[in-house]
C-alpha atoms as a PDB file:
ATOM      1  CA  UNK A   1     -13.838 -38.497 -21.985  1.00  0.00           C
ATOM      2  CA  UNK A   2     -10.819 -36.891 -20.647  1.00  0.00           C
ATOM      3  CA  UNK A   3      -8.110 -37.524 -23.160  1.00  0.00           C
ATOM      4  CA  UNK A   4      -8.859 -33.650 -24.312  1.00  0.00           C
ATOM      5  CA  UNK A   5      -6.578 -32.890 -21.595  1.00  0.00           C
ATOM      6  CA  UNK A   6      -3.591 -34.306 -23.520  1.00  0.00           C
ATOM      7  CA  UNK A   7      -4.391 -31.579 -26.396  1.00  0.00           C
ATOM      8  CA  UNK A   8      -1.273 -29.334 -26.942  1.00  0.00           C
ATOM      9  CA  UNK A   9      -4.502 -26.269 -25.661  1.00  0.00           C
ATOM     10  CA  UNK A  10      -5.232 -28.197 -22.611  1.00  0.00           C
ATOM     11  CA  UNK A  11      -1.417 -28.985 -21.736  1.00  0.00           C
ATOM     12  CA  UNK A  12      -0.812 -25.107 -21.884  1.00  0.00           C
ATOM     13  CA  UNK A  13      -3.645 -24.415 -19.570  1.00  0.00           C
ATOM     14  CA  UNK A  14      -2.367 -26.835 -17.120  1.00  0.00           C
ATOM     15  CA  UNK A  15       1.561 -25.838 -17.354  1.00  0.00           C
ATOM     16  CA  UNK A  16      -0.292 -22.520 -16.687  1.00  0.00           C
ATOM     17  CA  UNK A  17      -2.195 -23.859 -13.338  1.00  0.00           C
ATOM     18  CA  UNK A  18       0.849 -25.408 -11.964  1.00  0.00           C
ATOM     19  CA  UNK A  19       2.863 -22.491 -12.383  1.00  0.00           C
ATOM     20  CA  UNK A  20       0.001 -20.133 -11.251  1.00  0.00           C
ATOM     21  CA  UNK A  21      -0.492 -21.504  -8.047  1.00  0.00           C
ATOM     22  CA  UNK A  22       2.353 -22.288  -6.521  1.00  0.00           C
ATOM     23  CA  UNK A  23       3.734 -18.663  -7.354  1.00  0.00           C
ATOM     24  CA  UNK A  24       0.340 -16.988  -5.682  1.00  0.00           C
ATOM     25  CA  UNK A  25       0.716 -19.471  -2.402  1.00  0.00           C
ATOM     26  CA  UNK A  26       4.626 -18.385  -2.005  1.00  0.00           C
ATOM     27  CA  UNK A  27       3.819 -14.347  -2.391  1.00  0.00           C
ATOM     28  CA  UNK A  28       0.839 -14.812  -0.296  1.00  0.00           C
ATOM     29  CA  UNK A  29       2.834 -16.683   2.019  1.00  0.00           C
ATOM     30  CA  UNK A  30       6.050 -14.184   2.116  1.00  0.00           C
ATOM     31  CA  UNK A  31       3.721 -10.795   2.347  1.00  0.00           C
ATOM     32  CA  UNK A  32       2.472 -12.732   5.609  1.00  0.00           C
ATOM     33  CA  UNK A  33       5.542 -13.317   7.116  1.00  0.00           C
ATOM     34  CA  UNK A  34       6.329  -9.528   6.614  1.00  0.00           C
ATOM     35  CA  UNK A  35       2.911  -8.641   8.450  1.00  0.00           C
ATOM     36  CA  UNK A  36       4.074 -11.223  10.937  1.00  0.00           C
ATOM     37  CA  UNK A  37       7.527  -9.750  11.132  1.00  0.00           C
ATOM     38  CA  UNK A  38       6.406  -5.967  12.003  1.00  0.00           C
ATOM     39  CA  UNK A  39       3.792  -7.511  14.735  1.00  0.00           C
ATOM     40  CA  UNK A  40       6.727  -9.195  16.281  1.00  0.00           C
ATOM     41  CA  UNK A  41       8.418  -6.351  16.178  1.00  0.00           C
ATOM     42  CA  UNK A  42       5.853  -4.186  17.376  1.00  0.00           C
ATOM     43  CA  UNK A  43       5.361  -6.439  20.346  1.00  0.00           C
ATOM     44  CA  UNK A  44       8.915  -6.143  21.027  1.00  0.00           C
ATOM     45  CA  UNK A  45       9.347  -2.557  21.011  1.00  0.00           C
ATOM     46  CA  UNK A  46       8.536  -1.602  24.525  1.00  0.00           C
ATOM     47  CA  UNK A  47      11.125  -4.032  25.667  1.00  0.00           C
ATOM     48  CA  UNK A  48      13.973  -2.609  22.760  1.00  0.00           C
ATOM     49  CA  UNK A  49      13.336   0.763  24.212  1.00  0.00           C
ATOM     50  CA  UNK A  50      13.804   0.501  27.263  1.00  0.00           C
ATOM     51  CA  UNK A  51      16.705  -1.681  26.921  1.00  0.00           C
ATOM     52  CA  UNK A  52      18.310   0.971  24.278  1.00  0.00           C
ATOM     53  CA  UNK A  53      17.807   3.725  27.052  1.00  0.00           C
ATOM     54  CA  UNK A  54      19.364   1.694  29.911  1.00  0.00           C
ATOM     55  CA  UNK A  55      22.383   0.479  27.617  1.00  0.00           C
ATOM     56  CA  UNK A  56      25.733   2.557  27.801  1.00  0.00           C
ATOM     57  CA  UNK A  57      26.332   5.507  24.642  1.00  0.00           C
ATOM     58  CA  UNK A  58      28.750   4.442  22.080  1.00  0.00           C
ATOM     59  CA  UNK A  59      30.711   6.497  19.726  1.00  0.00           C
ATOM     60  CA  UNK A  60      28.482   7.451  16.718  1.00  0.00           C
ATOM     61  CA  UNK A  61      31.067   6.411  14.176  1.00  0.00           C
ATOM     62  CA  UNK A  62      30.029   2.634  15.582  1.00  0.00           C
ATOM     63  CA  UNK A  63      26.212   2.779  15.078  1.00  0.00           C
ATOM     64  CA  UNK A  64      26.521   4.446  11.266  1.00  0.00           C
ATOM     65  CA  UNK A  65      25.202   3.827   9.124  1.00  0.00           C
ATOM     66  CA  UNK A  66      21.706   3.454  10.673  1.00  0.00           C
ATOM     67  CA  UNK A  67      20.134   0.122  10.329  1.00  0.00           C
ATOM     68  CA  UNK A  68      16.861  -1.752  11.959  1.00  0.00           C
ATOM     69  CA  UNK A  69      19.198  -2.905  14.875  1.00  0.00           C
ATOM     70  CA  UNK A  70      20.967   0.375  15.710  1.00  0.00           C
ATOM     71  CA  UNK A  71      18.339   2.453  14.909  1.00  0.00           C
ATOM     72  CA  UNK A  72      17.238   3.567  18.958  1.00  0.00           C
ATOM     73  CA  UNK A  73      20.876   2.980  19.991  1.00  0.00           C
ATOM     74  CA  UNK A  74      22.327   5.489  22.410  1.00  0.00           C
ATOM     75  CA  UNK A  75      24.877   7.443  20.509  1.00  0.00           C
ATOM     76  CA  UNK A  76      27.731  10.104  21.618  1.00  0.00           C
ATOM     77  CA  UNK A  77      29.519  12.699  19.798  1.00  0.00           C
ATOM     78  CA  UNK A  78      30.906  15.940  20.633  1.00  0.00           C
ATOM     79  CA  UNK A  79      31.465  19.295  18.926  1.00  0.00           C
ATOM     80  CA  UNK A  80      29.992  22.747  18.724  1.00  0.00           C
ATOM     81  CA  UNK A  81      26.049  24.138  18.109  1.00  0.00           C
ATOM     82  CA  UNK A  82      26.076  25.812  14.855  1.00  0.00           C
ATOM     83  CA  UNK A  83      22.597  26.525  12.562  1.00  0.00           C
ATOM     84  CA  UNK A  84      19.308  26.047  14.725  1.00  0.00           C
ATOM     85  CA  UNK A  85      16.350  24.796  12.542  1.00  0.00           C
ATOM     86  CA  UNK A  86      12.683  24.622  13.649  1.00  0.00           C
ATOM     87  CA  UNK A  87      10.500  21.674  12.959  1.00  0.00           C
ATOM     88  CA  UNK A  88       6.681  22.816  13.112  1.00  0.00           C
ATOM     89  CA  UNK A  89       3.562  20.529  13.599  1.00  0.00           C
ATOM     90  CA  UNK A  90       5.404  17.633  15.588  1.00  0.00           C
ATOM     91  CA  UNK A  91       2.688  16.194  18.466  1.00  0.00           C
ATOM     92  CA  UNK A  92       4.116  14.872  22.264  1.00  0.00           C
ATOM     93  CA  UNK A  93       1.781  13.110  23.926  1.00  0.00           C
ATOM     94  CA  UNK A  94      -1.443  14.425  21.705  1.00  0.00           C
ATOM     95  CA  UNK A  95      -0.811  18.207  22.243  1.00  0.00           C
ATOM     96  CA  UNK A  96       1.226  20.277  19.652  1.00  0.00           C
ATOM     97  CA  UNK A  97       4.539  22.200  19.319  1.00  0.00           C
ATOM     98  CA  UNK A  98       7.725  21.661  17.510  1.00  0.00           C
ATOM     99  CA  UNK A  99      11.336  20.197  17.844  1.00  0.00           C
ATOM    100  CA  UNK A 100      14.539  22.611  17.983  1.00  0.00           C
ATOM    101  CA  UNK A 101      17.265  21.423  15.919  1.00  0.00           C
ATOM    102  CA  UNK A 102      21.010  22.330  15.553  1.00  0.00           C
ATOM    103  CA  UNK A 103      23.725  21.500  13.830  1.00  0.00           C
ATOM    104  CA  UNK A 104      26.349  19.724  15.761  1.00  0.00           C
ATOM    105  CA  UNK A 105      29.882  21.178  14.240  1.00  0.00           C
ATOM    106  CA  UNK A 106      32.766  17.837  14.734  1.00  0.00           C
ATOM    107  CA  UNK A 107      36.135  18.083  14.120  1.00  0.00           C
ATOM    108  CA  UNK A 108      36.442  15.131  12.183  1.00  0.00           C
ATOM    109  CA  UNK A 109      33.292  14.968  10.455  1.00  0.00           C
ATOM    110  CA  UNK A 110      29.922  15.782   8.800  1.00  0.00           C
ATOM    111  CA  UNK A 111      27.654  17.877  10.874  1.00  0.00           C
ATOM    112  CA  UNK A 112      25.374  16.039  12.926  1.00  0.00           C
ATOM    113  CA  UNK A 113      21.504  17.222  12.805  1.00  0.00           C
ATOM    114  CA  UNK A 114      20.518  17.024  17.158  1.00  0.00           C
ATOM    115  CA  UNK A 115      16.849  17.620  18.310  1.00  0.00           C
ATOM    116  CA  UNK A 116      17.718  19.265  21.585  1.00  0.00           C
ATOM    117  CA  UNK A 117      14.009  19.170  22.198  1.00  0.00           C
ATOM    118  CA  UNK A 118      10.126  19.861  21.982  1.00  0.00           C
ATOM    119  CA  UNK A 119       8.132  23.316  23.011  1.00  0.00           C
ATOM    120  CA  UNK A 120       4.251  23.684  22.863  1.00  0.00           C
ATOM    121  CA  UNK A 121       2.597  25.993  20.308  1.00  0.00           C
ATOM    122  CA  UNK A 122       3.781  27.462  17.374  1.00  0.00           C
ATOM    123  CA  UNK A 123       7.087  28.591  16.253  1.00  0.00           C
ATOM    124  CA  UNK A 124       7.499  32.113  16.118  1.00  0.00           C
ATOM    125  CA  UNK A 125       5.401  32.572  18.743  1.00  0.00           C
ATOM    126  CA  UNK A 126       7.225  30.486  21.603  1.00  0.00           C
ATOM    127  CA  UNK A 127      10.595  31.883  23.272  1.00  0.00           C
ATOM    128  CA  UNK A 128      13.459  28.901  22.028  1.00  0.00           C
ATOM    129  CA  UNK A 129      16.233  28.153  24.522  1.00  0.00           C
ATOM    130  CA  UNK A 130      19.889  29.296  22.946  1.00  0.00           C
ATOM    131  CA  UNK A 131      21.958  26.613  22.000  1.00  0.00           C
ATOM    132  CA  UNK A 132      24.917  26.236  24.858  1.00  0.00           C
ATOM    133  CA  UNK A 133      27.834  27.712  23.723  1.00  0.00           C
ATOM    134  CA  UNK A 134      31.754  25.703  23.778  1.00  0.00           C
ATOM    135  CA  UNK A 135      32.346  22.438  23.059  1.00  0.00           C
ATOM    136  CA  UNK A 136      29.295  20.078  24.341  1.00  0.00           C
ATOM    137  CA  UNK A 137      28.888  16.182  24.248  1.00  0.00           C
ATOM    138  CA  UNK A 138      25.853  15.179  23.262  1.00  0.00           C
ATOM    139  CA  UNK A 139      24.289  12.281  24.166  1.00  0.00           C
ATOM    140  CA  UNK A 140      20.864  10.491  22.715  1.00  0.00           C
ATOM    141  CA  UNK A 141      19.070   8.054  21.046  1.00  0.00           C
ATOM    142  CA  UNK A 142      20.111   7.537  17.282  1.00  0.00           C
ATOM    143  CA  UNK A 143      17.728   8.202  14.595  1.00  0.00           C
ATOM    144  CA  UNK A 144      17.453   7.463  10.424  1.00  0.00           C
ATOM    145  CA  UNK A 145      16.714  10.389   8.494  1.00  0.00           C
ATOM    146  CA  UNK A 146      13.033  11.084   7.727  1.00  0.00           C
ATOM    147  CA  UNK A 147      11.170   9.826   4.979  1.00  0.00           C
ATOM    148  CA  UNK A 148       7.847  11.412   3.309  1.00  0.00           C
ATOM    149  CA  UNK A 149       6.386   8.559   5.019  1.00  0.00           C
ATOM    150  CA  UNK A 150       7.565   9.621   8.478  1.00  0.00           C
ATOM    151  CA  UNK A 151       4.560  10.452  11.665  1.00  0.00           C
ATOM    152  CA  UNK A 152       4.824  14.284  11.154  1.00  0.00           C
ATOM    153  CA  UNK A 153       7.296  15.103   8.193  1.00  0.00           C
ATOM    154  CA  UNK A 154       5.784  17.555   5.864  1.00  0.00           C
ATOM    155  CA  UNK A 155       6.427  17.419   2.135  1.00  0.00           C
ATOM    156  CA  UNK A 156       4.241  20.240   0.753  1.00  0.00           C
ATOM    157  CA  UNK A 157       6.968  23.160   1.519  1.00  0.00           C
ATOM    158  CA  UNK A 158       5.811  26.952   2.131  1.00  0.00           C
ATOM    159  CA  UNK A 159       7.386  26.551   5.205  1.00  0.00           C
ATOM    160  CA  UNK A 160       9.264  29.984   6.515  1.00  0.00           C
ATOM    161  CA  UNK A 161      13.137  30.827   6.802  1.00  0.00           C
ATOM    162  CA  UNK A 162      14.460  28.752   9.594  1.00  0.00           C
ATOM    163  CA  UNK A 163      12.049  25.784   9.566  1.00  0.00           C
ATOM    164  CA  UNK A 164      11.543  22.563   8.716  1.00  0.00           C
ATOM    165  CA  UNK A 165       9.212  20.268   7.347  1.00  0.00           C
ATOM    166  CA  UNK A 166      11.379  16.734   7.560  1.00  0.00           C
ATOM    167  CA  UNK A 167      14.404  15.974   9.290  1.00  0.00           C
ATOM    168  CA  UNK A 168      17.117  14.534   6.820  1.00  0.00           C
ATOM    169  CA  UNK A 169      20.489  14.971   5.189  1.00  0.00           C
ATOM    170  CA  UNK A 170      17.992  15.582   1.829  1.00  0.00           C
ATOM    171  CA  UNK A 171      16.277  18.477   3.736  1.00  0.00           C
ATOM    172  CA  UNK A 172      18.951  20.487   4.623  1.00  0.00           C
ATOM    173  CA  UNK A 173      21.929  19.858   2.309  1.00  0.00           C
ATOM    174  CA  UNK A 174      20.619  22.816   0.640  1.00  0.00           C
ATOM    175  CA  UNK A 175      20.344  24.922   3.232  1.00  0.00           C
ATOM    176  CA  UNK A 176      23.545  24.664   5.109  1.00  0.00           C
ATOM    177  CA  UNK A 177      27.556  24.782   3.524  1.00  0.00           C
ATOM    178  CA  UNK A 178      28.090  21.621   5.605  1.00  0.00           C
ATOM    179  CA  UNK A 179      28.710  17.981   4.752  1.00  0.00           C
ATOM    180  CA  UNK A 180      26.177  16.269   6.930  1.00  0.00           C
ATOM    181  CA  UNK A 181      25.228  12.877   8.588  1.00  0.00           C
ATOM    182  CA  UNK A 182      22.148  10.351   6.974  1.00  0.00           C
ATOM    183  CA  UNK A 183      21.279  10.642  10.655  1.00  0.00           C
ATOM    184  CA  UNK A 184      19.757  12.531  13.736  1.00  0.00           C
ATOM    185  CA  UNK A 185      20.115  11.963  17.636  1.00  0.00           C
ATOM    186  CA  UNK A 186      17.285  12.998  20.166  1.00  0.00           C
ATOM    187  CA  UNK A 187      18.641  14.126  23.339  1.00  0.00           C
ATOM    188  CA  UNK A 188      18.322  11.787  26.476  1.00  0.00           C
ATOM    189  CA  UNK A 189      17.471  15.174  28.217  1.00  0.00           C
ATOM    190  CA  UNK A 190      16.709  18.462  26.544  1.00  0.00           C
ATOM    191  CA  UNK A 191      18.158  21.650  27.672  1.00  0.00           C
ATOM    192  CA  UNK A 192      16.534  25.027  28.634  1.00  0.00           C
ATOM    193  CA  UNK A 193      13.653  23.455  30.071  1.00  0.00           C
ATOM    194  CA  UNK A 194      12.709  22.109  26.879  1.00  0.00           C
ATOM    195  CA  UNK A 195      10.925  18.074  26.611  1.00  0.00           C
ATOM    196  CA  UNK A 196      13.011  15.482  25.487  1.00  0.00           C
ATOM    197  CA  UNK A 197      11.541  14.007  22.233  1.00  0.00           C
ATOM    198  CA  UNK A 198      11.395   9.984  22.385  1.00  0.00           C
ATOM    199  CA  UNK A 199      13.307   7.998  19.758  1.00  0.00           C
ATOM    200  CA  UNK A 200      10.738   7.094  17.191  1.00  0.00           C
ATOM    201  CA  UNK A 201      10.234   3.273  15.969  1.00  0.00           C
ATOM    202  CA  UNK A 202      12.791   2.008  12.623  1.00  0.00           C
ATOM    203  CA  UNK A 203      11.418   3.148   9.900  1.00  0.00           C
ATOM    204  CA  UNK A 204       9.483  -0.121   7.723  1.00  0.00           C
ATOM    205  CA  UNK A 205       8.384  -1.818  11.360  1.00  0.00           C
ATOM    206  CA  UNK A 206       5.521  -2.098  13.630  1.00  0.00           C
ATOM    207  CA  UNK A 207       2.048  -1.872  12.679  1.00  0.00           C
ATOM    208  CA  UNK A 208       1.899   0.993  10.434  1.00  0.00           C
ATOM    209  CA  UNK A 209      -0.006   1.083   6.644  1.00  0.00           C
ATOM    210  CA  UNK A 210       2.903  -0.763   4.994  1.00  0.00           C
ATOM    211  CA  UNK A 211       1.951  -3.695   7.037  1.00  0.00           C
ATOM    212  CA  UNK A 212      -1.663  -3.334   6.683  1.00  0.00           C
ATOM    213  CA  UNK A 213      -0.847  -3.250   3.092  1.00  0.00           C
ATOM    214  CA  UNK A 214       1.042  -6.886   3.585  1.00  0.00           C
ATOM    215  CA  UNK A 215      -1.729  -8.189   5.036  1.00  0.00           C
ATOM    216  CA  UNK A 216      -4.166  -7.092   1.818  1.00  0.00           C
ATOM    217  CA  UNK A 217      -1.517  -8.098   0.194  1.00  0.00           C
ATOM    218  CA  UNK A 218      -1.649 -11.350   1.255  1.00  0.00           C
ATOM    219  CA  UNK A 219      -5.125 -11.979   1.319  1.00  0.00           C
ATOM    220  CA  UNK A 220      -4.971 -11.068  -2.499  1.00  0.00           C
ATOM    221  CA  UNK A 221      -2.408 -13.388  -3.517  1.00  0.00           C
ATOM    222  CA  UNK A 222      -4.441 -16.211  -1.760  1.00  0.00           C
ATOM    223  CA  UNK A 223      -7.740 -15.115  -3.892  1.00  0.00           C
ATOM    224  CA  UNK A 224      -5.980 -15.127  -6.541  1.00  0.00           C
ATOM    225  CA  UNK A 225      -4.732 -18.669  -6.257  1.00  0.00           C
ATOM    226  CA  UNK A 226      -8.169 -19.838  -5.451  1.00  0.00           C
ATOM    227  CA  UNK A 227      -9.784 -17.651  -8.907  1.00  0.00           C
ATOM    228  CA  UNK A 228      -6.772 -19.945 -10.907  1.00  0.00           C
ATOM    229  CA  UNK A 229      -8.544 -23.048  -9.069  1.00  0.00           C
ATOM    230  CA  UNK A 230     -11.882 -21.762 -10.013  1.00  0.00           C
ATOM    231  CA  UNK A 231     -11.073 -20.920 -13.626  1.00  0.00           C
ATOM    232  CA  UNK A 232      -9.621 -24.135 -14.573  1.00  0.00           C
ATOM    233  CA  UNK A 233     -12.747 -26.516 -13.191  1.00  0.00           C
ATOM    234  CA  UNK A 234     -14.874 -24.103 -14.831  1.00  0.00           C
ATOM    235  CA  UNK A 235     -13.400 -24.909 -18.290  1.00  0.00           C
ATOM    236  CA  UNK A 236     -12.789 -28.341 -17.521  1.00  0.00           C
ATOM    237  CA  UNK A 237     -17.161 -28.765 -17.057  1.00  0.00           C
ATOM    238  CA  UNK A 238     -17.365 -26.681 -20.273  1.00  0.00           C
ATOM    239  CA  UNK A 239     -15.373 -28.789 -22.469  1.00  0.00           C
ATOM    240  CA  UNK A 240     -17.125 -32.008 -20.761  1.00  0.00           C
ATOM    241  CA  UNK A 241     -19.950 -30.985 -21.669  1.00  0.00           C
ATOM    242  CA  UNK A 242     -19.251 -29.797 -25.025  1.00  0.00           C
ATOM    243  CA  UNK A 243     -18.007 -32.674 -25.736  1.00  0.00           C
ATOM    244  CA  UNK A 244     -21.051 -34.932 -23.693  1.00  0.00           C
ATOM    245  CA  UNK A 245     -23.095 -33.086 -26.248  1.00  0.00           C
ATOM    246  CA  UNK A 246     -21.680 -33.821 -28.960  1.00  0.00           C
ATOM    247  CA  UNK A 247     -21.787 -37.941 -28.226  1.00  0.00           C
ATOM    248  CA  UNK A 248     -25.381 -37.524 -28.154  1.00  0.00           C
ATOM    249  CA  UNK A 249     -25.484 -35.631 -31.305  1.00  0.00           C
ATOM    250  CA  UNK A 250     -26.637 -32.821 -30.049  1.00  0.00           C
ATOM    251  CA  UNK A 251     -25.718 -29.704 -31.888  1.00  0.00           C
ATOM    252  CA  UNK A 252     -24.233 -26.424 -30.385  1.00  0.00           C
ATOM    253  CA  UNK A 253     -26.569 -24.526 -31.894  1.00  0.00           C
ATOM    254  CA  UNK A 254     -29.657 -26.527 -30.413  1.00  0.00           C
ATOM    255  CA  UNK A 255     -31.070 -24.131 -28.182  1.00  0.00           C
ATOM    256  CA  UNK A 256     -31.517 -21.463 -30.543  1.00  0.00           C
ATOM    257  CA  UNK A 257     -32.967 -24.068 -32.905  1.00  0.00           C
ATOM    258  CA  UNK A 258     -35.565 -24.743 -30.484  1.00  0.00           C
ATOM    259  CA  UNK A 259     -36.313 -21.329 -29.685  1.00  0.00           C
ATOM    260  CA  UNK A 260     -37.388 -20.404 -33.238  1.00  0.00           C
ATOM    261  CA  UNK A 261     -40.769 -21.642 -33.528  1.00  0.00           C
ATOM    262  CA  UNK A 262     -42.180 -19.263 -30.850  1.00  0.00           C
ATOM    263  CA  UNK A 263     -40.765 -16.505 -33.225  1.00  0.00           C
ATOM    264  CA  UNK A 264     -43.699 -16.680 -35.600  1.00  0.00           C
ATOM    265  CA  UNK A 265     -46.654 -16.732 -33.228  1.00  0.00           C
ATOM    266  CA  UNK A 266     -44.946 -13.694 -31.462  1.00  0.00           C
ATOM    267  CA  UNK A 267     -44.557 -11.764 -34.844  1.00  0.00           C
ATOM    268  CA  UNK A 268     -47.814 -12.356 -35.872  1.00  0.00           C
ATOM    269  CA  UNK A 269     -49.183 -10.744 -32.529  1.00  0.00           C
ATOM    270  CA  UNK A 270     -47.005  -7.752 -32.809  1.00  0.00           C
ATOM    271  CA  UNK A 271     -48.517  -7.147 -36.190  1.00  0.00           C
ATOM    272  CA  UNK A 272     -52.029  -6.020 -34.640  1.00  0.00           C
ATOM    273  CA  UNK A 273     -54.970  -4.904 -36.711  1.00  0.00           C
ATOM    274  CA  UNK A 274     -52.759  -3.220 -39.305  1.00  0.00           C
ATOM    275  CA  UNK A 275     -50.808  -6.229 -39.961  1.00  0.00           C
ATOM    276  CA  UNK A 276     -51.388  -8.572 -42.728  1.00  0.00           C
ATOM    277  CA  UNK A 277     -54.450 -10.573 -43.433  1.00  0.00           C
ATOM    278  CA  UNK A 278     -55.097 -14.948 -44.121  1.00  0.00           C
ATOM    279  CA  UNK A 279     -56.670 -14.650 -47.146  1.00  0.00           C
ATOM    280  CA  UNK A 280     -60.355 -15.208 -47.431  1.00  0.00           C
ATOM    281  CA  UNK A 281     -61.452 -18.998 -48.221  1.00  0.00           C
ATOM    282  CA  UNK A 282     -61.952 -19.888 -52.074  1.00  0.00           C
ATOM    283  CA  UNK A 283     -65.566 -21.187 -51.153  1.00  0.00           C
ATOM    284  CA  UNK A 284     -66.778 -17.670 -50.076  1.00  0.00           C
ATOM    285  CA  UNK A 285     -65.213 -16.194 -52.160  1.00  0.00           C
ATOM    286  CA  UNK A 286     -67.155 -18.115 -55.100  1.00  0.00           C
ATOM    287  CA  UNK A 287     -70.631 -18.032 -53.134  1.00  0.00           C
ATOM    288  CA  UNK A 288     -70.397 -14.189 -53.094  1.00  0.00           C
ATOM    289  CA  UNK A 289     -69.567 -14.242 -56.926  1.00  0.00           C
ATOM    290  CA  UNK A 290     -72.807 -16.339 -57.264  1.00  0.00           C
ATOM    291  CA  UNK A 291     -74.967 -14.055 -55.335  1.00  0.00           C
ATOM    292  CA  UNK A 292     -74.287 -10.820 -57.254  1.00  0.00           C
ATOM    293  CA  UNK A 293     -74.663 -12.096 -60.604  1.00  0.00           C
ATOM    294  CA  UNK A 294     -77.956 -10.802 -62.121  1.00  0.00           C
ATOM    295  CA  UNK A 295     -80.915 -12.846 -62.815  1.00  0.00           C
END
């Protein structure tokens, strides 16, 4: 009864299946291990931190370009303040304020973007520390550049002269004549009485949306392995069937066959009183032909 799956229809179906599944168990499998991944390293992050904080500063040259593993790295480099930036709607510890931001000047270098720290309220309206004049050496935990994606980093622009809605190279290349660094360091401790801002998680780890989204993901690819499963027994009755059917000579079209003879009785119903009429018997008919002959 099963040779039908020898059929050149049938052995596409099943090259299909074979394929299918195999492929949805391996991205299901791999969009788990990424969800898996960013708990681990959410878990770990405490530990990183306070590691990164205790560890000794390195030159920044070393820890470019920023990567998962010296991204939180305590990084020095010296030169001069130059253009002071405001970053608007950042939060520390659920109240908030915004970062102040200058350009460090190096000799031998790009520009390096440093958040000397975090005030309450709203910029404008808060008195901001002046950057310390002279050579400084400033020391802090390394940074990537922001992303739309960022906690706080504001894409929809409006903002005024002298602020900022995202810190990164992309940001303010156009607003400064300097080459600068795909990076930013947060002081270890602010000046001016200012809050040091705490070094922020990688970017694409912990439990953020993109790994809620691997774990959808993941449950999707697994559905969709079980749907393929699904499918193919579902056909497989069908054609049994069709073809347990047709051994018993039993044609395809035998349930609408049997259906038809309620069709009449149902018609003549809907007809009603206005419908058409059984003729009259022929023995009535002749027995009122009698009776009004005359005598």
């Amino acid at each position: 009864m099963y040779r039908f799956l020898l059929t050149p229809r049938w052995w596409g179906i099943n090259i299909f299946v074979v394929l299918a599944i195999p492929f949805c168990v391996f991205m299901g499998s791999w969009q788990l291990g990424r969800f898996e991944d960013r708990v681990e390293d959410h878990r770990a992050a405490p530990g990183q931190s306070a590691a990164a904080r205790a560890s000794e500063a390195r030159p920044l040259a070393e820890l470019l370009p920023v990567t998962k593993d010296t991204s939180g790295k305590r990084a020095e480099a010296t030169g001069r303040y130059a253009e002071q930036f405001l970053v608007p709607e950042r939060k520390l510890d659920g109240e908030r304020g915004f970062y102040v931001l200058n350009l460090l000047r190096t000799d031998d270098g790009p520009a390096l973007p440093v958040v000397r720290g975090w005030l309450p309220g709203e910029p404008g309206r808060t008195e901001v520390p002046a950057a310390p004049d002279g050579e400084v050496t400033v020391t802090g935990a390394l940074q990537a550049s922001e992303s739309p994606g960022s906690d706080g980093a504001r894409t929809a622009g409006g903002l005024p002269a002298g602020q900022l809605g995202m810190i990164s190279a992309a940001t303010l290349v156009n607003l400064v004549p300097h080459d600068l660094h795909n990076a930013w360091v947060t002081l270890d401790r602010a000046d001016g009485g200012m809050t040091p801002v705490p070094a922020a998680a990688p970017q694409n780890t912990g439990l953020d949306l993109k790994a809620f989204q691997n774990l959808g993901y993941t449950g999707e690819w697994f559905v969709f392995a079980g749907f393929v499963v699904f499918m193919w027994f579902r056909l497989l009755r069908r054609e049994t069937e069709a073809l347990r059917d047709a051994a018993l000579g039993i044609p395809e079209d035998s349930a609408a066959t049997a259906t038809a003879p309620a069709v009449a009785p149902a018609a003549a119903v809907a007809a009603g009183p206005g419908g058409p009429r059984h003729p009259e018997p022929a023995s009535r008919t002749a027995d009122q032909d009698a009776g009004s002959a005359p005598v």
